[in-house]
C-alpha atoms as a PDB file:
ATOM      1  CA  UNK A   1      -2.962  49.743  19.201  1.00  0.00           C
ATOM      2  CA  UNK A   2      -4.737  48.495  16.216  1.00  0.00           C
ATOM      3  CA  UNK A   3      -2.561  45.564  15.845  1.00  0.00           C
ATOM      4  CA  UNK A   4      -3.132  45.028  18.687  1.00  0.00           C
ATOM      5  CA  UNK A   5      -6.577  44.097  17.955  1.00  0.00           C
ATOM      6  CA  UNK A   6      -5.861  42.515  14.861  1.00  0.00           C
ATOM      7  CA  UNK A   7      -3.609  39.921  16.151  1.00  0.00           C
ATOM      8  CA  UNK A   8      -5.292  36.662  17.498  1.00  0.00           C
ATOM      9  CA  UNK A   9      -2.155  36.131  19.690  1.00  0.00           C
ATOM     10  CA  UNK A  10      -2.210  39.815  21.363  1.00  0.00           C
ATOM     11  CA  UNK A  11      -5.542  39.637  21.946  1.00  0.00           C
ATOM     12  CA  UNK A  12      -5.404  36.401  23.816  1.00  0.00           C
ATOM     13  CA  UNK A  13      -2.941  38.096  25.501  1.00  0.00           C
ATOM     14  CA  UNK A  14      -4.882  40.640  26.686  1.00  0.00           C
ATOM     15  CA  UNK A  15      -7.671  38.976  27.492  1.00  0.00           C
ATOM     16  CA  UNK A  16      -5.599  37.104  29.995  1.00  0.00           C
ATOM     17  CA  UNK A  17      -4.044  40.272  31.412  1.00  0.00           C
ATOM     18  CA  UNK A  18      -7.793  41.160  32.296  1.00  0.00           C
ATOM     19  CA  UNK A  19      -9.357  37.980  33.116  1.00  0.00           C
ATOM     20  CA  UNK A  20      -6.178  37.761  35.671  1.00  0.00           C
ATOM     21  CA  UNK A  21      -7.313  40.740  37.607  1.00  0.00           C
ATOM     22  CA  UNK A  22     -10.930  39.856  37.253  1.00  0.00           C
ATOM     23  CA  UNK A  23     -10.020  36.767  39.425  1.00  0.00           C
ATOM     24  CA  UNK A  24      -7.644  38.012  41.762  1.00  0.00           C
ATOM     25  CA  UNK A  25     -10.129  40.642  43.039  1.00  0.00           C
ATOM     26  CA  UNK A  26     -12.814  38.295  42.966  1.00  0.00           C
ATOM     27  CA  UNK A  27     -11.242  35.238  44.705  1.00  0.00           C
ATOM     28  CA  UNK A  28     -12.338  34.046  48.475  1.00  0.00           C
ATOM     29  CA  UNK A  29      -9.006  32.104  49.033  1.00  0.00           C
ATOM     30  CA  UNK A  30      -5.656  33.294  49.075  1.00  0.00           C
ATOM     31  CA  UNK A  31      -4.276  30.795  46.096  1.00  0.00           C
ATOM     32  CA  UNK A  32      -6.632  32.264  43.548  1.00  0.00           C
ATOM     33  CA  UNK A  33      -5.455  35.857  44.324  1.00  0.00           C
ATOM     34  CA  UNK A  34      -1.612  34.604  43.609  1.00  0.00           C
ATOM     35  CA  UNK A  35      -3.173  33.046  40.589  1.00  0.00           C
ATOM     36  CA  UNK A  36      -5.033  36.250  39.338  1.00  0.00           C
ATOM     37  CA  UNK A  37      -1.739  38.233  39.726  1.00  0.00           C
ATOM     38  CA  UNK A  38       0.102  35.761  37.613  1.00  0.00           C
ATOM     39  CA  UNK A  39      -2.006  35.556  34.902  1.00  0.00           C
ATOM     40  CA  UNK A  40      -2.434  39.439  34.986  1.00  0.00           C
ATOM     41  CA  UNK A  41       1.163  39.023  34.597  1.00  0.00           C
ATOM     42  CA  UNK A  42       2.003  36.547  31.509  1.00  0.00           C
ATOM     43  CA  UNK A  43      -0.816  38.514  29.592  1.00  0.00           C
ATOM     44  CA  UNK A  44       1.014  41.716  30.361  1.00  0.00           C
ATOM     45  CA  UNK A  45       4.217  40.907  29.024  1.00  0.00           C
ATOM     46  CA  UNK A  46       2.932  40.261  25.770  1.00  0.00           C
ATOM     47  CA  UNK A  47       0.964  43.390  25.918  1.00  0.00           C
ATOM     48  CA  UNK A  48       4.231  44.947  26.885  1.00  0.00           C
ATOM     49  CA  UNK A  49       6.251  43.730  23.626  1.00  0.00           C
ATOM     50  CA  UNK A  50       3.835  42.451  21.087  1.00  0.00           C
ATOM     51  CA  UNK A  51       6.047  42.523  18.192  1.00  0.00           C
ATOM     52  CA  UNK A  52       9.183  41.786  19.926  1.00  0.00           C
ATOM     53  CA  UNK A  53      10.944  44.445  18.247  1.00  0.00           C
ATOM     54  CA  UNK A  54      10.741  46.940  21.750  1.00  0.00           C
ATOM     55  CA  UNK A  55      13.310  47.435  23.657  1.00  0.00           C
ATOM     56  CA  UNK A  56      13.890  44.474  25.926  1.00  0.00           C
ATOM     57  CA  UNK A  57      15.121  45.941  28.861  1.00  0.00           C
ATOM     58  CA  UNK A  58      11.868  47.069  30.902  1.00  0.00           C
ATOM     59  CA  UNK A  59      10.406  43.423  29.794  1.00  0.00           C
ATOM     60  CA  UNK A  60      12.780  42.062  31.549  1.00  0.00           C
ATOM     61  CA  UNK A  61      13.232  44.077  34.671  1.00  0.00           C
ATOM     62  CA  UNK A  62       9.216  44.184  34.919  1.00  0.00           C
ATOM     63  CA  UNK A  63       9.268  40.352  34.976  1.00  0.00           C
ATOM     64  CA  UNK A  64      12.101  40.302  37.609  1.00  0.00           C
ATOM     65  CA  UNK A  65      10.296  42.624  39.849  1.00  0.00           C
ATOM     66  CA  UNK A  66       6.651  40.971  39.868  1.00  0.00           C
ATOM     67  CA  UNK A  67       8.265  37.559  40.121  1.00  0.00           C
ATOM     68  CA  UNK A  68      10.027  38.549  43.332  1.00  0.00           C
ATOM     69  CA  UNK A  69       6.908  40.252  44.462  1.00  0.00           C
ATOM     70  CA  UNK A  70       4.959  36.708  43.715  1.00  0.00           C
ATOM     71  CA  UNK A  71       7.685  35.232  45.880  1.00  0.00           C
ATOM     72  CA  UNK A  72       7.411  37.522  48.752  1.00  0.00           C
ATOM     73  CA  UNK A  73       3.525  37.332  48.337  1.00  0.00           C
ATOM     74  CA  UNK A  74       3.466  32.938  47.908  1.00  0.00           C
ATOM     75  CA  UNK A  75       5.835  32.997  50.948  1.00  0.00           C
ATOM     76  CA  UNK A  76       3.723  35.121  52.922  1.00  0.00           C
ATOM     77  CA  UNK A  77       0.379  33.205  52.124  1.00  0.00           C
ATOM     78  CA  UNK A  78       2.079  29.985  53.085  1.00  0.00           C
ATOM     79  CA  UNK A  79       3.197  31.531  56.136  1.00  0.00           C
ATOM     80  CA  UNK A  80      -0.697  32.260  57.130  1.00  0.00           C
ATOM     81  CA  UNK A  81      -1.904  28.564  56.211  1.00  0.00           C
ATOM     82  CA  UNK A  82       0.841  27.905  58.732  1.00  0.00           C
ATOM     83  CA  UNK A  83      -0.651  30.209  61.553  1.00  0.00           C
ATOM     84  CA  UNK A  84       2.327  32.484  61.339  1.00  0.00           C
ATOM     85  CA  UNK A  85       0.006  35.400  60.856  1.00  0.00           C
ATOM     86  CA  UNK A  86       2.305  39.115  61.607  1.00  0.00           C
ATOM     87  CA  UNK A  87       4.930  37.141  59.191  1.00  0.00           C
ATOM     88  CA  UNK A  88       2.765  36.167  56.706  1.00  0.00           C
ATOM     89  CA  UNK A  89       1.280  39.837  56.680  1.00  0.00           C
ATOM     90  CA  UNK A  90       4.532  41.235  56.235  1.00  0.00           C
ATOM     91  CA  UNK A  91       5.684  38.912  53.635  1.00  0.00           C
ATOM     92  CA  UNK A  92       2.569  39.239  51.255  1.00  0.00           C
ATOM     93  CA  UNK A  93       2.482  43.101  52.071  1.00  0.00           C
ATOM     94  CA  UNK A  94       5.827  43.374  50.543  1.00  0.00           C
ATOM     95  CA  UNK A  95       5.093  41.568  48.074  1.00  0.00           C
ATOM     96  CA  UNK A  96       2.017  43.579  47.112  1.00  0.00           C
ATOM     97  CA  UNK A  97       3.989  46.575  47.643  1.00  0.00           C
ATOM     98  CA  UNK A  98       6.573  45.584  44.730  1.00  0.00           C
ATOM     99  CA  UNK A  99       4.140  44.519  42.567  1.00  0.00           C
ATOM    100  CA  UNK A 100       2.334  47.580  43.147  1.00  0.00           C
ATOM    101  CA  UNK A 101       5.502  49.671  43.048  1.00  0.00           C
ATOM    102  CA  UNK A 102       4.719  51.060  45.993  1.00  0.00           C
ATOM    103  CA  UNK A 103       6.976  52.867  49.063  1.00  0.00           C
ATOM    104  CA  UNK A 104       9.179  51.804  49.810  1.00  0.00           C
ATOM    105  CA  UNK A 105       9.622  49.227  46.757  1.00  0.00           C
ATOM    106  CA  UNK A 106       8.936  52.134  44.237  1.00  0.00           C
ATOM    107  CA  UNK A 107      11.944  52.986  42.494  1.00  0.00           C
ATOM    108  CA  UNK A 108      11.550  50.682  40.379  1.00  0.00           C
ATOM    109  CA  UNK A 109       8.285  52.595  38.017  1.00  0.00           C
ATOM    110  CA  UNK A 110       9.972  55.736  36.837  1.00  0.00           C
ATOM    111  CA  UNK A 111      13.143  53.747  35.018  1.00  0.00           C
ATOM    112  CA  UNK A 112      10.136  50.995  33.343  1.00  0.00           C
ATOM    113  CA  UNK A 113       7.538  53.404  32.623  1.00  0.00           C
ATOM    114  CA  UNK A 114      10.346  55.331  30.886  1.00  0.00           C
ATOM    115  CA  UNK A 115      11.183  52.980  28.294  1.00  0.00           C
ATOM    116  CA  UNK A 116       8.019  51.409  27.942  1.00  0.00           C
ATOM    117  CA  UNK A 117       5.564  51.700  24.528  1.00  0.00           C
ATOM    118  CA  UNK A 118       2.735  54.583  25.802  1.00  0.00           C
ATOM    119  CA  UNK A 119       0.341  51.460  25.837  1.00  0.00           C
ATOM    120  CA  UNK A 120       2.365  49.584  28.509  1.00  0.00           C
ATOM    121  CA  UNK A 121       2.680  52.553  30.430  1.00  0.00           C
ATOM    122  CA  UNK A 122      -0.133  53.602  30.428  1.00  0.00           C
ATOM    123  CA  UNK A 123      -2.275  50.232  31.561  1.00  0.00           C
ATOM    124  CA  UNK A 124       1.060  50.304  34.085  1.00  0.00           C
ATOM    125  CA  UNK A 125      -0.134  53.201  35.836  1.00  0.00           C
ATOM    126  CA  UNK A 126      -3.859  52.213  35.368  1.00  0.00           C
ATOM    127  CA  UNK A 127      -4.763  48.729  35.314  1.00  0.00           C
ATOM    128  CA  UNK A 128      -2.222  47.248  36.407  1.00  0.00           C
ATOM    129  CA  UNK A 129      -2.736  48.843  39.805  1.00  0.00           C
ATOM    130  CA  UNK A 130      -6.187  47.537  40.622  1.00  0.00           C
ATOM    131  CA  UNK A 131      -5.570  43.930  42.522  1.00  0.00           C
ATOM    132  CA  UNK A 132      -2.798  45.206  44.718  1.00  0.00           C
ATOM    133  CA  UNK A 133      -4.055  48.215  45.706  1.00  0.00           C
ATOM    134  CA  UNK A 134      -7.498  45.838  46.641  1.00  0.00           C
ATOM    135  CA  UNK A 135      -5.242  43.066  48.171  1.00  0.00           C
ATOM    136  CA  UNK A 136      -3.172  45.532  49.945  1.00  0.00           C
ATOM    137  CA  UNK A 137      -6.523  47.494  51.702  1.00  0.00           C
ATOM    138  CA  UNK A 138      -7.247  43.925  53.048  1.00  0.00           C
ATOM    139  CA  UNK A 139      -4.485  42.824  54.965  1.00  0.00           C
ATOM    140  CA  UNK A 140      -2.726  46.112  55.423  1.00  0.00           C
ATOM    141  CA  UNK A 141      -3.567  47.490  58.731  1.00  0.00           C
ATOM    142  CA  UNK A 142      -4.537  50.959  58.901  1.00  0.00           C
ATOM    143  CA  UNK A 143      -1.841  52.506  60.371  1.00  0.00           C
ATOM    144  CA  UNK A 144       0.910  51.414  58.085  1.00  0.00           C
ATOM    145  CA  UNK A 145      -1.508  52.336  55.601  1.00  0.00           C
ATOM    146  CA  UNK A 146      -1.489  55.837  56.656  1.00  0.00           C
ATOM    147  CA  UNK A 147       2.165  55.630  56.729  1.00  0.00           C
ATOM    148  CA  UNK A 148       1.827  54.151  53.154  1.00  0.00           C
ATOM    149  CA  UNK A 149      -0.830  57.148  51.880  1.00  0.00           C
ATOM    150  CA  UNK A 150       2.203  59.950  53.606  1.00  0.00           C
ATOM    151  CA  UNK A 151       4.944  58.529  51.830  1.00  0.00           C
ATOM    152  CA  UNK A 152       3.656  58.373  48.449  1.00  0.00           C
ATOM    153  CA  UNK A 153       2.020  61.899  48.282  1.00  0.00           C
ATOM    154  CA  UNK A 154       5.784  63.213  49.514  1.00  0.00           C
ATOM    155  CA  UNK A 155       7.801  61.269  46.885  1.00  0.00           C
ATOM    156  CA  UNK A 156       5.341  61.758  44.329  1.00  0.00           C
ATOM    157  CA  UNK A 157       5.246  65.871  44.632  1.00  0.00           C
ATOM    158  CA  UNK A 158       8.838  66.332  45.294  1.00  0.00           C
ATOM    159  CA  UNK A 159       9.985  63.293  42.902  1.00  0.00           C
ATOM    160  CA  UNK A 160       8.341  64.775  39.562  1.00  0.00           C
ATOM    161  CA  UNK A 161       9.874  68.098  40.264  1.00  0.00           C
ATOM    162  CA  UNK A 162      12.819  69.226  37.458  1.00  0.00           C
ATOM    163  CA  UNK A 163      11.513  65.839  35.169  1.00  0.00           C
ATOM    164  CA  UNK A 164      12.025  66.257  31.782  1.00  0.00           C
ATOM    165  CA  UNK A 165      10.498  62.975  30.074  1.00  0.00           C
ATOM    166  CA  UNK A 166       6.825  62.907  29.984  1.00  0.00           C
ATOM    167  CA  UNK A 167       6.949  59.263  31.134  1.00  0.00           C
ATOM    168  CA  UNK A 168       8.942  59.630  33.812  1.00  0.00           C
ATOM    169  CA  UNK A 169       6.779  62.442  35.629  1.00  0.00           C
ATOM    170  CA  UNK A 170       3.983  60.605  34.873  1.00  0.00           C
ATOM    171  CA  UNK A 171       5.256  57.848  36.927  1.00  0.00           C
ATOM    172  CA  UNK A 172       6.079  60.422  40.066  1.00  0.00           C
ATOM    173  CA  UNK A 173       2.128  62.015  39.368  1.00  0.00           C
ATOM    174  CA  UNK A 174       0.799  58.529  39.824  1.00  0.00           C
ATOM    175  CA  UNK A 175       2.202  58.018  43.252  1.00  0.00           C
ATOM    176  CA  UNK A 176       0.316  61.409  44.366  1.00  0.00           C
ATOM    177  CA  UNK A 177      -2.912  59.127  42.680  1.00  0.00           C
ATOM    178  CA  UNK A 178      -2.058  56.415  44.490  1.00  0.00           C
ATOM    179  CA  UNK A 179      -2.297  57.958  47.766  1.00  0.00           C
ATOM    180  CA  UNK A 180      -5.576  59.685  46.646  1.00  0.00           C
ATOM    181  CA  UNK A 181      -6.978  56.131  45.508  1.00  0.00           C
ATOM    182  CA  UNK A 182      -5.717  54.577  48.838  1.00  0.00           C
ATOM    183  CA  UNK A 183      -7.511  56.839  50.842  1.00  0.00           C
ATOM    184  CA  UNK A 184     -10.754  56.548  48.876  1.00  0.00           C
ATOM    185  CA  UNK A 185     -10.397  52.745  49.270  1.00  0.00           C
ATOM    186  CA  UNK A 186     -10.327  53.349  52.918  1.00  0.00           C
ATOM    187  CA  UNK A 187     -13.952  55.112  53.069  1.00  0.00           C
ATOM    188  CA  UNK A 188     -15.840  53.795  49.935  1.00  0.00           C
ATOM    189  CA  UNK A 189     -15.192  50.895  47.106  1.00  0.00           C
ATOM    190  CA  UNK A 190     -17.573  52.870  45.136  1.00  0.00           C
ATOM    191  CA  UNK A 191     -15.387  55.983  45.489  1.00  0.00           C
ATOM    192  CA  UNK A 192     -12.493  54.442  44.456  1.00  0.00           C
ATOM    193  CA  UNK A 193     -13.917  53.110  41.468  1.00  0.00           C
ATOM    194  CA  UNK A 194     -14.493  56.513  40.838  1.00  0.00           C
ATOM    195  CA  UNK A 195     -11.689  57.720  41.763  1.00  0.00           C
ATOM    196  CA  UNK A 196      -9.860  55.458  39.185  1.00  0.00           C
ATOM    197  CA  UNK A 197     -12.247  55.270  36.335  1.00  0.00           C
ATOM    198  CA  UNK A 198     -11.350  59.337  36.300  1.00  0.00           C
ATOM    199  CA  UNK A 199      -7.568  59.421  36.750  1.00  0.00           C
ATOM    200  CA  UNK A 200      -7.755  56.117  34.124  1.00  0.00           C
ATOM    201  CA  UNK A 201      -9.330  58.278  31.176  1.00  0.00           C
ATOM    202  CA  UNK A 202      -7.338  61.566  32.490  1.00  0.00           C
ATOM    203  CA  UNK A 203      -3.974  58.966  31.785  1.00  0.00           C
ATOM    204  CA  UNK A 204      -5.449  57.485  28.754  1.00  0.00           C
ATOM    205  CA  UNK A 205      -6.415  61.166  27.144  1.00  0.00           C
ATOM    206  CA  UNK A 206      -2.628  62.327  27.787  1.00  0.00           C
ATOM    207  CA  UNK A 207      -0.862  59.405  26.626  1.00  0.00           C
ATOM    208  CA  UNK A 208      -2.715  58.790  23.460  1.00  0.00           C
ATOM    209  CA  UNK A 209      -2.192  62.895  22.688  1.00  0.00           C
ATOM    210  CA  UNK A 210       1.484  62.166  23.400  1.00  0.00           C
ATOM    211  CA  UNK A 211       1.553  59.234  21.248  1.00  0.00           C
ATOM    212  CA  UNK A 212      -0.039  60.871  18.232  1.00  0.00           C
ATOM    213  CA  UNK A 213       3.611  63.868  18.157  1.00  0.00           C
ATOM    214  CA  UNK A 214       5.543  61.200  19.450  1.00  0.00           C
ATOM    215  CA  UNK A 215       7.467  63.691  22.170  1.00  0.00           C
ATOM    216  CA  UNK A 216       8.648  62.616  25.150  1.00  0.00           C
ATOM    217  CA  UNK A 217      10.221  65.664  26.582  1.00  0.00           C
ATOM    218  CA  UNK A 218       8.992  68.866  27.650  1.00  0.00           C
ATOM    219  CA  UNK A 219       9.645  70.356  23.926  1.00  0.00           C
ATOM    220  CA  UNK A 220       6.630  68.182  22.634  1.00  0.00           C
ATOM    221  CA  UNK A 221       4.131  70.069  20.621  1.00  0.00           C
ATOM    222  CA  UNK A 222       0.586  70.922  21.684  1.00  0.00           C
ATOM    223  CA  UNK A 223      -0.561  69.122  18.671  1.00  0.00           C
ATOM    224  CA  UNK A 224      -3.773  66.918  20.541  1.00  0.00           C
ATOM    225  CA  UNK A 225      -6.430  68.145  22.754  1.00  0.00           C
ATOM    226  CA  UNK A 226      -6.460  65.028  23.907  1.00  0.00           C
ATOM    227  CA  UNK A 227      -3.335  65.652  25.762  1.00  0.00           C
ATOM    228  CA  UNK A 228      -4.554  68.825  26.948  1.00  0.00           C
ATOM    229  CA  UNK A 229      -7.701  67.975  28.412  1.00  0.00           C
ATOM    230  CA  UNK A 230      -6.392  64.616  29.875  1.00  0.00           C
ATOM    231  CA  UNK A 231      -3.174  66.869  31.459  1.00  0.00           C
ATOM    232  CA  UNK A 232      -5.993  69.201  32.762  1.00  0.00           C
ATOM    233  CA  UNK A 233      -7.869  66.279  34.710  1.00  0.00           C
ATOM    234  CA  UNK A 234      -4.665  64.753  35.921  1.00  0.00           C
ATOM    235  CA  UNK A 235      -3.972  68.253  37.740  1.00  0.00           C
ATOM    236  CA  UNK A 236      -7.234  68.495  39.365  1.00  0.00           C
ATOM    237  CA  UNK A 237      -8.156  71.720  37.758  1.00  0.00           C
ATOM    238  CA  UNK A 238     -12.127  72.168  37.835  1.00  0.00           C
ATOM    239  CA  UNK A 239     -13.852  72.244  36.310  1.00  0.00           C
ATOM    240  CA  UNK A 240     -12.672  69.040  35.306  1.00  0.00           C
ATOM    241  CA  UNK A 241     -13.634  65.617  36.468  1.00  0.00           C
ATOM    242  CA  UNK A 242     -10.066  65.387  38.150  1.00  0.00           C
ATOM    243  CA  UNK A 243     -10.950  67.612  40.458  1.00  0.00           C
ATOM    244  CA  UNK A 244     -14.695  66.700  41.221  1.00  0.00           C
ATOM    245  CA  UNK A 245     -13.097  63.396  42.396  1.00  0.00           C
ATOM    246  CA  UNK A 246     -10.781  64.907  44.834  1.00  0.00           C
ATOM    247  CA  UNK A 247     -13.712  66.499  46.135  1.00  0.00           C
ATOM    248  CA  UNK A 248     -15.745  63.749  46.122  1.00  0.00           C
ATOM    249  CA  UNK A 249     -12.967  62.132  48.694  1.00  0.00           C
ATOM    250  CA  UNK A 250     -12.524  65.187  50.532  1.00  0.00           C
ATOM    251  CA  UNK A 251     -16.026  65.067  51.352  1.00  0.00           C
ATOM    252  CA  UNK A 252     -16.221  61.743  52.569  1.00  0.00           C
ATOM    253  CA  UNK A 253     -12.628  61.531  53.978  1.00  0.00           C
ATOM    254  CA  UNK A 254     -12.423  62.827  57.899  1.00  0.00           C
ATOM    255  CA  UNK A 255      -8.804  61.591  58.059  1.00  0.00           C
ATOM    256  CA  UNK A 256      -6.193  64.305  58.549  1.00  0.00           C
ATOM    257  CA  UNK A 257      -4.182  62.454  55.673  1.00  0.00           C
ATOM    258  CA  UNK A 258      -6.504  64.050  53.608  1.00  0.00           C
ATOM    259  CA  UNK A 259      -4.204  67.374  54.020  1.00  0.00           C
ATOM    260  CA  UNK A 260      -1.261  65.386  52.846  1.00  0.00           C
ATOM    261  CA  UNK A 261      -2.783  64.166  49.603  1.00  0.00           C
ATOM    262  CA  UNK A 262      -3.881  67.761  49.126  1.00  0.00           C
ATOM    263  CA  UNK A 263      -0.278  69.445  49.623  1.00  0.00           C
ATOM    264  CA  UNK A 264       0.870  66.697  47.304  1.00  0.00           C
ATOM    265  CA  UNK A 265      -1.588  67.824  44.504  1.00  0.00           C
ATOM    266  CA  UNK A 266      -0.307  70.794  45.267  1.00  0.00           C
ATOM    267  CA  UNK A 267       2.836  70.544  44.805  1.00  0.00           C
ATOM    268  CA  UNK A 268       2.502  68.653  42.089  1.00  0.00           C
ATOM    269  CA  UNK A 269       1.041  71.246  39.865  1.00  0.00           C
ATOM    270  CA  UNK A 270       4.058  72.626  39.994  1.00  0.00           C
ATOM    271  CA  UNK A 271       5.499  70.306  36.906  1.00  0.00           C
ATOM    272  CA  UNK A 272       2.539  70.278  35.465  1.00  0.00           C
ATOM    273  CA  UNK A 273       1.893  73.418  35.049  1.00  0.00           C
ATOM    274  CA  UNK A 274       6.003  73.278  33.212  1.00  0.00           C
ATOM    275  CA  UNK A 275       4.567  70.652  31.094  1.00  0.00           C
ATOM    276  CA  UNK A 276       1.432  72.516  29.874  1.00  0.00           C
ATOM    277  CA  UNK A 277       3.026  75.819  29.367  1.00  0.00           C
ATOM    278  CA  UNK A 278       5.670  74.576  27.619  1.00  0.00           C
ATOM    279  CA  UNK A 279       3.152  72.633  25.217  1.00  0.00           C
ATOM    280  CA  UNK A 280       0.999  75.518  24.945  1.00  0.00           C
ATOM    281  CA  UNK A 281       3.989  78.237  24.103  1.00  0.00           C
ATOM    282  CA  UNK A 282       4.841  75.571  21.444  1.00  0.00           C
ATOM    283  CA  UNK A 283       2.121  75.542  19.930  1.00  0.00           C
ATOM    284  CA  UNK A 284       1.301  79.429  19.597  1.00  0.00           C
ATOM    285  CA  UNK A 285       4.918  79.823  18.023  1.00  0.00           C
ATOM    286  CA  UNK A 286       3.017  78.165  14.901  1.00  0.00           C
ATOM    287  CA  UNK A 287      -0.392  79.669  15.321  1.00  0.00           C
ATOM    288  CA  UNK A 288      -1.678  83.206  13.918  1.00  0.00           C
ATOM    289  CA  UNK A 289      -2.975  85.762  16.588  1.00  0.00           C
ATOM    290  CA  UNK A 290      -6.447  84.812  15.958  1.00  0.00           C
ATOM    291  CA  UNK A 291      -5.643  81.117  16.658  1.00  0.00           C
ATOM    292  CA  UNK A 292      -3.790  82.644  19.847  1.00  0.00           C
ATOM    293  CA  UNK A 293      -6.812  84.645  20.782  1.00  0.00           C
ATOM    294  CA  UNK A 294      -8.813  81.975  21.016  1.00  0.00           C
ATOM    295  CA  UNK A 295      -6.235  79.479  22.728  1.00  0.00           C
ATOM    296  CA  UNK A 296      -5.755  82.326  25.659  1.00  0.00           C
ATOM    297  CA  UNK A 297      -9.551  83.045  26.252  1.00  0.00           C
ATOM    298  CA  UNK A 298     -10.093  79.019  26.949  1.00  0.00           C
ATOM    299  CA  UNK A 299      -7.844  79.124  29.355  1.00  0.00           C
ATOM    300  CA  UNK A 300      -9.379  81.871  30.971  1.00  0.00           C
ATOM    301  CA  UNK A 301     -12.974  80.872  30.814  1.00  0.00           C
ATOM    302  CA  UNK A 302     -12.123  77.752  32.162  1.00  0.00           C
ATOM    303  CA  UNK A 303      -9.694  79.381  34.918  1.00  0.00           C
ATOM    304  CA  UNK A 304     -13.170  81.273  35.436  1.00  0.00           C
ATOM    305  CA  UNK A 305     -15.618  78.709  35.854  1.00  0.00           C
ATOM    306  CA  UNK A 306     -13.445  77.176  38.030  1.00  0.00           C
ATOM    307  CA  UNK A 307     -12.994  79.847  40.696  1.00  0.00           C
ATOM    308  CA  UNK A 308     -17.099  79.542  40.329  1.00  0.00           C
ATOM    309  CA  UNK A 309     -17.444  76.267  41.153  1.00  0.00           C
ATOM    310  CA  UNK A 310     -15.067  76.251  44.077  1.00  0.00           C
ATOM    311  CA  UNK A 311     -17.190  79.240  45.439  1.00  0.00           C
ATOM    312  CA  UNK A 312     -19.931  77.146  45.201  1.00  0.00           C
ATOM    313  CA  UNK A 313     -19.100  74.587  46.616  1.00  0.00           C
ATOM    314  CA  UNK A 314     -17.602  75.913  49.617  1.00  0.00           C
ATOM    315  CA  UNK A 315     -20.775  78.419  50.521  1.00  0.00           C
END
């Protein structure tokens, strides 16, 4: 990440990649949202492979997939200066919904984000997602959004079940994100931000702790609390912020979808709770019983606190 600093070139690079979505969520007209997305796009590629000694493969298939998505979406915007509005709607919706990676034009994340650098995942599952899911709140309508918010809880839960690769079920755990994020777009911009600012730093935490052992399966050593703590927020254990966010949607939220997201979360914690045991036995293997002691009375004062907050927040 350093060189990525360092280098004039990368730098430029990113700069684009942000100044892209900085106009596509900005922009009145429909030609300077297509814009934003592309430059988001050129500036990502070199962010994805800034030495050009990665593996080329996900390059490649990322560029594939967003150009067909800017096809779908250019089509569909022509289509509405046209007057054709239901098929211009459905042609840029699929086309934000590719882009996105999205149901049903998902299955495309879990085989990128797998060989991808932990940088290009990460802003993948992060930044990457902000103009579509904007875009897509706009000219969605609501009820295929619902149908949108179902399906990506399900797959997300059951998907990241039995997942080995840290990458891979981090893919699966940001559909069940998505769906939280979508819903919070639905009642409050502000709550979204929120929403994603959180689950940004709880992805940014775990992937920079996973970068540091360089482990990609389940084997990986608890060697960061880094990971830890940004595995923690991503499950939505309190009292983290993870789960103060949820909250903060289930408070506002007085759509019945709300009771999908949650059974998705749910379910969810089942692999995550694999991941962080398995990191945590790891770990203790190496550690003396003092070291252990410690390690096993965190957990339960946090496990505590917790249960206390919940309490409180339900009386």
């Amino acid at each position: 990440m350093l060189s990525l600093v360092l280098s004039p070139m990368k730098l430029a690079s990113l700069v684009v990649m942000l100044m892209g979505t900085f106009v596509s969520i900005s922009s009145e007209g429909l030609v300077g949202v297509w814009l934003g997305l592309e430059l988001n796009l050129y500036g990502f590629l070199v962010v994805m492979n800034p030495d050009g000694h990665h593996n080329p493969e996900p390059c490649v298939k990322y560029f594939v997939v967003q150009s067909t998505g800017s096809i779908l979406m250019l089509s569909g915007f022509l289509f509405l200066m046209e007057e054709c509005v239901e098929s211009g709607l459905i042609m840029s919706s699929l086309g934000v919904l590719l882009k996105s990676g999205m149901f049903p034009l998902h299955s495309w994340v879990p085989s990128i984000i797998k060989n991808s650098s932990w940088l290009a995942s990460g802003l993948m599952l992060t930044w990457q997602k902000i103009s579509p899911l904007v875009f897509l709140s706009m000219i969605m309508p609501s009820k295929v959004l619902w149908s949108v918010i179902v399906l990506m809880a399900s797959i997300g839960a059951v998907g990241g079940l039995n997942q080995n690769s840290v990458r891979v079920m981090s893919a699966y755990s940001s559909f069940v994100h998505t769906s939280w994020m979508l819903l919070g777009l639905m009642c409050s911009t502000v709550v979204f931000v929120g929403y994603f600012a959180v689950y940004s730093l709880s992805v940014g935490l775990f992937f920079y702790g996973c970068s540091l052992s360089d482990k990609a399966s389940m084997v990986g050593q608890f060697s960061s609390a880094a990971s830890g703590m940004g595995l923690l927020m991503l499950m939505g254990m309190p009292p983290f912020l993870g789960f103060l966010a949820k909250v903060l949607i289930f408070l506002i939220s007085s759509s019945p979808l709300i009771m999908v997201c949650i059974m998705g979360s749910v379910i969810s914690l089942k692999f995550y709770m694999d991941f962080f045991y398995s990191m945590m036995m790891k770990s203790l293997v190496d550690k003396n019983k003092t070291e252990m002691s410690l390690m096993w009375a965190f957990v339960v004062v946090i496990n505590f606190v917790g249960v206390v907050l919940v309490l409180a927040l339900l009386s």
